[in-house]
C-alpha atoms as a PDB file:
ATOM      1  CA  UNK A   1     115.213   5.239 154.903  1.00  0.00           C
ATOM      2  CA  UNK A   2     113.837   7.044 158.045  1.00  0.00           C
ATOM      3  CA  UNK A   3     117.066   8.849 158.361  1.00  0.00           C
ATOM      4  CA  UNK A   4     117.530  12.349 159.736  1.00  0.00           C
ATOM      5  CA  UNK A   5     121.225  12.956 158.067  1.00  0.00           C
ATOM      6  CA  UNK A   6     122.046  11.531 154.878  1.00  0.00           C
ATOM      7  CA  UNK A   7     124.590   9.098 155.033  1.00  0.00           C
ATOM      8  CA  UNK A   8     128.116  10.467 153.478  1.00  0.00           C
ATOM      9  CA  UNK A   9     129.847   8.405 150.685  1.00  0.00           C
ATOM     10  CA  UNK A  10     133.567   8.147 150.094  1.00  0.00           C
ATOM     11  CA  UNK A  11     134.638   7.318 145.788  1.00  0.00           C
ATOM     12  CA  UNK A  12     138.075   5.629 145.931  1.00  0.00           C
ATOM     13  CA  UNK A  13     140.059   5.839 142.816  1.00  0.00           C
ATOM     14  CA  UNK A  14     139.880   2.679 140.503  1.00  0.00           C
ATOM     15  CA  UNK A  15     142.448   0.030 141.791  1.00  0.00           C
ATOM     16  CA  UNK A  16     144.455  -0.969 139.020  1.00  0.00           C
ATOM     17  CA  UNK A  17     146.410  -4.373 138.739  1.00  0.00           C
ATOM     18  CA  UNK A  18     150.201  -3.564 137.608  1.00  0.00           C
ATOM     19  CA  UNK A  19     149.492  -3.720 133.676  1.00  0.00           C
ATOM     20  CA  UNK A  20     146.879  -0.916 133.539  1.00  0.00           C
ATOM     21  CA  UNK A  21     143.050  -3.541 133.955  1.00  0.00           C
ATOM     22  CA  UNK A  22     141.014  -2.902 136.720  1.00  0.00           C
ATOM     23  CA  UNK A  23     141.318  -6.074 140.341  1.00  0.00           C
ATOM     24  CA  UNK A  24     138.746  -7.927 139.719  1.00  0.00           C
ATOM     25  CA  UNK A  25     137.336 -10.870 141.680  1.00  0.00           C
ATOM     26  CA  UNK A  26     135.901 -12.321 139.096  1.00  0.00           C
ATOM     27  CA  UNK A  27     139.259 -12.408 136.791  1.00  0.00           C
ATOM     28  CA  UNK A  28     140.729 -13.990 139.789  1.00  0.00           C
ATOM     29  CA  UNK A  29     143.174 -11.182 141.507  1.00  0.00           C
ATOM     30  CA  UNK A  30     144.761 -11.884 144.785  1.00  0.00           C
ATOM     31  CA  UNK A  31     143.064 -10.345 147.434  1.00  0.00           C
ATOM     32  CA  UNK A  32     143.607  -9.422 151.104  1.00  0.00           C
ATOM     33  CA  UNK A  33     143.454 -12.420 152.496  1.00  0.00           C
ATOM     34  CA  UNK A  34     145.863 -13.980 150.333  1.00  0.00           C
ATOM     35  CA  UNK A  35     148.280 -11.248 150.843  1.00  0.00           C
ATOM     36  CA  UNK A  36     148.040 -12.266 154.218  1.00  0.00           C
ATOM     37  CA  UNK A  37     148.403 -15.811 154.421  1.00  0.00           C
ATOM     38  CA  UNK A  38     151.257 -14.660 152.155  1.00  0.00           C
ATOM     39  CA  UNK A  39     152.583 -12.926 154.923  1.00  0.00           C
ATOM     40  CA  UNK A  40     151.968  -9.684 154.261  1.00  0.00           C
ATOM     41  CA  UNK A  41     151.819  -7.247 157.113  1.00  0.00           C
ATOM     42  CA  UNK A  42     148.617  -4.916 157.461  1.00  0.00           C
ATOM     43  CA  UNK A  43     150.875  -2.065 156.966  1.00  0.00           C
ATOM     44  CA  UNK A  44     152.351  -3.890 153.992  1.00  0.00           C
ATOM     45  CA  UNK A  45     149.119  -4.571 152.244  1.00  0.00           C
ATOM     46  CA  UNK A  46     147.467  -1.220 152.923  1.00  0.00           C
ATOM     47  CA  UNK A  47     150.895   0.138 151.400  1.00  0.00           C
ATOM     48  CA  UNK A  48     150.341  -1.786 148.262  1.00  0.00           C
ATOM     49  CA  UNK A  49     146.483  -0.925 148.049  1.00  0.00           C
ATOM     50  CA  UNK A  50     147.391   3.278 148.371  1.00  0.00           C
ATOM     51  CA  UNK A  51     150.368   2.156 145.616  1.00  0.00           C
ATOM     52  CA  UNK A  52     147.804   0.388 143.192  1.00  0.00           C
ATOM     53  CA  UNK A  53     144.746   3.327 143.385  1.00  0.00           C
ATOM     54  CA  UNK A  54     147.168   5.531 142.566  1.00  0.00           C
ATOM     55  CA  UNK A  55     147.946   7.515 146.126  1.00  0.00           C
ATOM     56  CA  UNK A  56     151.492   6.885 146.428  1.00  0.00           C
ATOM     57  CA  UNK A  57     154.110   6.936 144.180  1.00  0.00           C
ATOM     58  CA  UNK A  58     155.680   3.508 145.147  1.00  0.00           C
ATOM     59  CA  UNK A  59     154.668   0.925 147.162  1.00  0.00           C
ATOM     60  CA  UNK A  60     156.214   0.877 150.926  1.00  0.00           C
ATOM     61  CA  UNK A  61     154.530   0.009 154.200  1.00  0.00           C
ATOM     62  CA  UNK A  62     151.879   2.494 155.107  1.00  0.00           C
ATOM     63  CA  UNK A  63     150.114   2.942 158.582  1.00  0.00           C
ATOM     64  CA  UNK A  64     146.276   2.922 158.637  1.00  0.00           C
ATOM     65  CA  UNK A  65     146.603   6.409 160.378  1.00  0.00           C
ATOM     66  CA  UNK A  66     148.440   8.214 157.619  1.00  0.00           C
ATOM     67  CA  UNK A  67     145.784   7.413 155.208  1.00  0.00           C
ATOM     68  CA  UNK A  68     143.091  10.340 156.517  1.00  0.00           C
ATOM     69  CA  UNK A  69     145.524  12.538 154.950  1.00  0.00           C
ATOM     70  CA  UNK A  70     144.824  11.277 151.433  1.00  0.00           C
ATOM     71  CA  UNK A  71     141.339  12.097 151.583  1.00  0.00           C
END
């Protein structure tokens, strides 16, 4: 790609829904936009996103800043 540095790559764990299956677009999970028209604050939804991949034990509000930590 003409590139002097390869680019660096970050794997996320799997983001389960609350019965165990894998989000999914195409099976029609809610996604960030609709937790935000729902009202969800940023901190709120990034809260539930570090709940559902497994990086927090419960789901509570969590700033943007405090996820660097998890990686």
């Amino acid at each position: 790609l003409g590139r002097e540095v390869p680019p660096s790559y970050l794997h996320h764990p799997l983001v389960l829904h609350p019965s165990g299956a894998k989000l999914s677009k195409a099976n029609r999970d809610t996604g960030i936009r609709d937790l935000r028209a729902a009202g969800g604050s940023p901190a709120r939804v990034m809260g539930q996103a570090a709940y559902l991949s497994g990086l927090i034990g419960a789901p509570r509000d969590l700033e943007v800043s405090e996820l660097a930590g998890f990686f």
